[in-house]
N, C-alpha and C. Protein backbone atom coordinates (compact mmCIF):
# COMPACT_ATOMS: atom_id res chain seq x y z
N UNK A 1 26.50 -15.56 38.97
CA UNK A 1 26.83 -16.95 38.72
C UNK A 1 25.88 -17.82 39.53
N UNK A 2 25.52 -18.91 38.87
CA UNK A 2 24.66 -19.83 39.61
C UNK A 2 25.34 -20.90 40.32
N UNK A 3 24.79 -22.00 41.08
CA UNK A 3 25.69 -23.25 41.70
C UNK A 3 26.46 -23.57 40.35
N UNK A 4 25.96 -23.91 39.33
CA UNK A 4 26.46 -24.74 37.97
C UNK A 4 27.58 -23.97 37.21
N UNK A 5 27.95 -23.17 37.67
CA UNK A 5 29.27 -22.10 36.82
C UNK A 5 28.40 -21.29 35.87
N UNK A 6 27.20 -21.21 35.30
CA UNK A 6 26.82 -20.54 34.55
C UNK A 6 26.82 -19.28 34.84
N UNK A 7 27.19 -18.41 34.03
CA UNK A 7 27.24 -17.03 34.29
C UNK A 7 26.17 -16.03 33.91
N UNK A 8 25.36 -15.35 34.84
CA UNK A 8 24.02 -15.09 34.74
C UNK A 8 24.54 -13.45 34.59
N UNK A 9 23.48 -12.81 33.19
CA UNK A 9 23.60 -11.35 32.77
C UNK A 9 22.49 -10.60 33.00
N UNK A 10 22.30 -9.48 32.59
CA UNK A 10 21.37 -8.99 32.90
C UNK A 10 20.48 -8.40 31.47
N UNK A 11 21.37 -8.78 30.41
CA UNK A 11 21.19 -8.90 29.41
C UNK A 11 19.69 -8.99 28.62
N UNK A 12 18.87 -8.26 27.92
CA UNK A 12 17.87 -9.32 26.95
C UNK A 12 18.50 -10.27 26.01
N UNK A 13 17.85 -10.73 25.77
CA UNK A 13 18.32 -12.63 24.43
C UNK A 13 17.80 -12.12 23.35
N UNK A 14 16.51 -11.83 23.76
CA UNK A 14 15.88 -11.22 22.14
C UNK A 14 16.18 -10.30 21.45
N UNK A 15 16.43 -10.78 19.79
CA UNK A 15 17.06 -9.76 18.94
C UNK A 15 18.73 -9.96 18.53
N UNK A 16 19.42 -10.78 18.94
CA UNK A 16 20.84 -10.87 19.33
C UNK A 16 21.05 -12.45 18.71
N UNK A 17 22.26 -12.07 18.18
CA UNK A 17 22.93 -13.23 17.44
C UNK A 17 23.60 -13.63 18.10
N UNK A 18 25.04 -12.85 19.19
CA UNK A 18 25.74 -13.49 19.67
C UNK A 18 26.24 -12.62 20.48
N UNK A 19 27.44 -13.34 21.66
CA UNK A 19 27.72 -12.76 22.61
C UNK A 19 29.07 -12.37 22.42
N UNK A 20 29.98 -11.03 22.85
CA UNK A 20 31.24 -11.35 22.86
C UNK A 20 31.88 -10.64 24.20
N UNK A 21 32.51 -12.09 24.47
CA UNK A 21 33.41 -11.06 26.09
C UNK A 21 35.01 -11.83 25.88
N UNK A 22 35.64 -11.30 26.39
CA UNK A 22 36.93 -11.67 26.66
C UNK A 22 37.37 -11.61 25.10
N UNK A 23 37.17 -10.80 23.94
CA UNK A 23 37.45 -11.13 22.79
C UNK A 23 36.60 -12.46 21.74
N UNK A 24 35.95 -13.21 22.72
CA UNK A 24 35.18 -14.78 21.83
C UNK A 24 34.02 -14.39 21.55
N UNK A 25 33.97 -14.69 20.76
CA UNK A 25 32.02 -14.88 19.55
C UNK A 25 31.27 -16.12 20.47
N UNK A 26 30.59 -15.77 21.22
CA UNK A 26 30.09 -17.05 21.47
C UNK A 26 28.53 -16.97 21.11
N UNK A 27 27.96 -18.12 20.13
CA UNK A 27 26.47 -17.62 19.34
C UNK A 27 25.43 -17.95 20.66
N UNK A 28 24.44 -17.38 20.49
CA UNK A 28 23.27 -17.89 21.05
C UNK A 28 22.75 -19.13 20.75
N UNK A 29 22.28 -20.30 21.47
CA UNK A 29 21.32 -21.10 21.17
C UNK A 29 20.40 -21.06 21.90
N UNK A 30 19.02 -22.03 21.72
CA UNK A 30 17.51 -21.72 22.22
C UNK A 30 18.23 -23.21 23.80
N UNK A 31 19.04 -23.96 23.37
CA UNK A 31 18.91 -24.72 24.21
C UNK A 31 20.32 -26.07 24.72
N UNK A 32 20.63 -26.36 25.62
CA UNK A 32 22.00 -27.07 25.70
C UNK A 32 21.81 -28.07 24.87
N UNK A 33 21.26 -28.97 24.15
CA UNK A 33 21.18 -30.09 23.02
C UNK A 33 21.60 -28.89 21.86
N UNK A 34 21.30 -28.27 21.74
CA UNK A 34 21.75 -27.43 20.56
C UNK A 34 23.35 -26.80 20.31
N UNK A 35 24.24 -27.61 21.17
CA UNK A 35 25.73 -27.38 21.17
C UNK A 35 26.61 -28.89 21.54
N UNK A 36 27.54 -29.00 21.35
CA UNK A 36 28.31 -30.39 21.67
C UNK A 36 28.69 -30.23 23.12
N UNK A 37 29.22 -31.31 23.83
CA UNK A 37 29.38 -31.36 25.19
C UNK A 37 30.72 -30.23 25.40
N UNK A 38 30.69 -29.56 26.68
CA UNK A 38 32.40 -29.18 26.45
C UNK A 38 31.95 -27.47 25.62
N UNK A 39 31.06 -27.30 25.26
CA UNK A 39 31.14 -25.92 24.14
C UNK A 39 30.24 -24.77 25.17
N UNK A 40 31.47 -24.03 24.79
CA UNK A 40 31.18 -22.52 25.75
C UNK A 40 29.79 -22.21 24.73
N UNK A 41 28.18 -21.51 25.46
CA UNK A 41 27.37 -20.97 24.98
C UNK A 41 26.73 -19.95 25.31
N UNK A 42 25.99 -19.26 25.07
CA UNK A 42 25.55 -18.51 25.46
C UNK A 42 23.66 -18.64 25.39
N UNK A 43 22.56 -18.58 25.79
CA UNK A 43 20.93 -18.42 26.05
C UNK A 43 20.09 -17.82 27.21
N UNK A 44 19.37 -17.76 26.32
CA UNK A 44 18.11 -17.19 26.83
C UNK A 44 18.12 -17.87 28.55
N UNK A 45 17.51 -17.84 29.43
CA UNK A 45 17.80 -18.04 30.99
C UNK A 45 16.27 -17.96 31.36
N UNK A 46 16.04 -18.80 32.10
CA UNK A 46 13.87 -18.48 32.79
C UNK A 46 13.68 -16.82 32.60
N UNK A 47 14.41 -16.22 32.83
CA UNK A 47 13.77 -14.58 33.20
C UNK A 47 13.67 -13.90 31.55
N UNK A 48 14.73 -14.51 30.35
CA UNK A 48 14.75 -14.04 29.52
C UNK A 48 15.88 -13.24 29.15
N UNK A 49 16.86 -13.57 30.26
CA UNK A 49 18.05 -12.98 30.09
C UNK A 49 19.31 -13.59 29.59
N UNK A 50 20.49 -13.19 29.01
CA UNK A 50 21.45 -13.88 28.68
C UNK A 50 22.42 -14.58 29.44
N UNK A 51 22.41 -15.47 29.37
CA UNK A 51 23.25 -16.53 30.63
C UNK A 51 24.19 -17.65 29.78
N UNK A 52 25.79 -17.05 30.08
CA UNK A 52 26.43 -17.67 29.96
C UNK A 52 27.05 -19.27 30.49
N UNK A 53 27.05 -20.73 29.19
CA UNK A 53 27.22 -21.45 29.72
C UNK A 53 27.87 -22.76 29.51
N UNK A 54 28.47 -24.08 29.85
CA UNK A 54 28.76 -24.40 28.79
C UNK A 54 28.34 -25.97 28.95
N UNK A 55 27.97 -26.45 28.05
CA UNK A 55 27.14 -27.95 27.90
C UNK A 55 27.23 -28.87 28.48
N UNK A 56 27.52 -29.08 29.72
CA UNK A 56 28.30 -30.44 31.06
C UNK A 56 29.40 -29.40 31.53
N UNK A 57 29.31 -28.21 31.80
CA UNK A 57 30.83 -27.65 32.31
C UNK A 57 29.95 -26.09 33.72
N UNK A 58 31.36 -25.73 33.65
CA UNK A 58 31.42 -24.80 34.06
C UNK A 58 31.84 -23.39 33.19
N UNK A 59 30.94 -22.13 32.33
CA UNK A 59 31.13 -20.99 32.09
C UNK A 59 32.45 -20.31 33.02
N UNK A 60 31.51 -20.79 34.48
CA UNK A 60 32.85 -19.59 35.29
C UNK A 60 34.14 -20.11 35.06
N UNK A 61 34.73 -21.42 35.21
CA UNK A 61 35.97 -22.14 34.89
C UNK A 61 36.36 -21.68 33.32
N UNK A 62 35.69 -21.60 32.57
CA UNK A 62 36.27 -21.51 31.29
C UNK A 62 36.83 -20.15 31.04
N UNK A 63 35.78 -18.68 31.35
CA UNK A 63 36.04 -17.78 31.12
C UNK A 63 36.89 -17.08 32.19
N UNK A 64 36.37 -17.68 33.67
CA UNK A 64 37.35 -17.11 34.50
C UNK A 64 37.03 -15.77 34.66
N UNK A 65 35.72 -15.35 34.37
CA UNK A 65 34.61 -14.07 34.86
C UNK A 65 34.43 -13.67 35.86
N UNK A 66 34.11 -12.51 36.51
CA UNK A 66 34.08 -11.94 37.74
C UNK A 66 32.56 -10.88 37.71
N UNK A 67 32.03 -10.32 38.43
CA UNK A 67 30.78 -9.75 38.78
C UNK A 67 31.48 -8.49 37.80
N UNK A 68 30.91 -7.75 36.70
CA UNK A 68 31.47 -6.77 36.04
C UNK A 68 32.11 -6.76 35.19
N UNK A 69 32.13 -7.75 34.68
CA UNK A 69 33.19 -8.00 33.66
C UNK A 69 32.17 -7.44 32.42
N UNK A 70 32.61 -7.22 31.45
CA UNK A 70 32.19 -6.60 30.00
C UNK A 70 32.02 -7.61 29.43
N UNK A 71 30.42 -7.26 28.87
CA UNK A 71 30.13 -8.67 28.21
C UNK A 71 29.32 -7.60 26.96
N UNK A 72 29.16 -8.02 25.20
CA UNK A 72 28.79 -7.49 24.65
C UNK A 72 27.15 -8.30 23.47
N UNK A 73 26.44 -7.96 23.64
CA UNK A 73 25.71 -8.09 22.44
C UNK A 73 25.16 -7.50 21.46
N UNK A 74 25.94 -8.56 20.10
CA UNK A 74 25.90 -8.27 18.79
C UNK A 74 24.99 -8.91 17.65
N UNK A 75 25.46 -8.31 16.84
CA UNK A 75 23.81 -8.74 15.57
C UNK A 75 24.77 -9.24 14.72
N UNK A 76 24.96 -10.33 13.84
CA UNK A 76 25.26 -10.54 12.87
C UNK A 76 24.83 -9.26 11.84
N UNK A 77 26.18 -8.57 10.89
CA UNK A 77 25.90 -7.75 9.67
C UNK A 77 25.37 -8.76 8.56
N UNK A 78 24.49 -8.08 7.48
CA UNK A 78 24.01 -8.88 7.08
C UNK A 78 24.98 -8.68 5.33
């Protein structure tokens, strides 16, 4: 987790449609303008990794995540 609640993975971004932990779909976007204020997301992070987050908020407050928690990435079936 960073100062900002975002929840940092260890994840690659590339290739991946979306994220799912705690049971929620949460999609990838390239960038926070690319979601409404308030909306849990999931992107790409400087290193290239998946970093959970949410648009003016706090990830950690929303999901209530801990170091280990199960986080999954999936492909849209086509």
């Amino acid at each position: 987790m960073d100062r900002f609640g975002n929840l940092i993975t260890t994840l690659p971004s590339k290739g991946y449609c979306y994220v799912e932990i705690q049971g929620q779909q949460i999609s990838i976007v390239k960038t926070y303008g690319d979601a409404p204020p308030h909306r849990l997301i999931a992107l790409a992070g400087s290193h290239g990794l998946i970093e959970l987050a949410v648009n003016g908020g706090s990830a950690q407050k929303v999901l209530r995540c801990e170091n280990g928690d199960p986080v999954w990435l999936r492909q849209r079936s086509s």
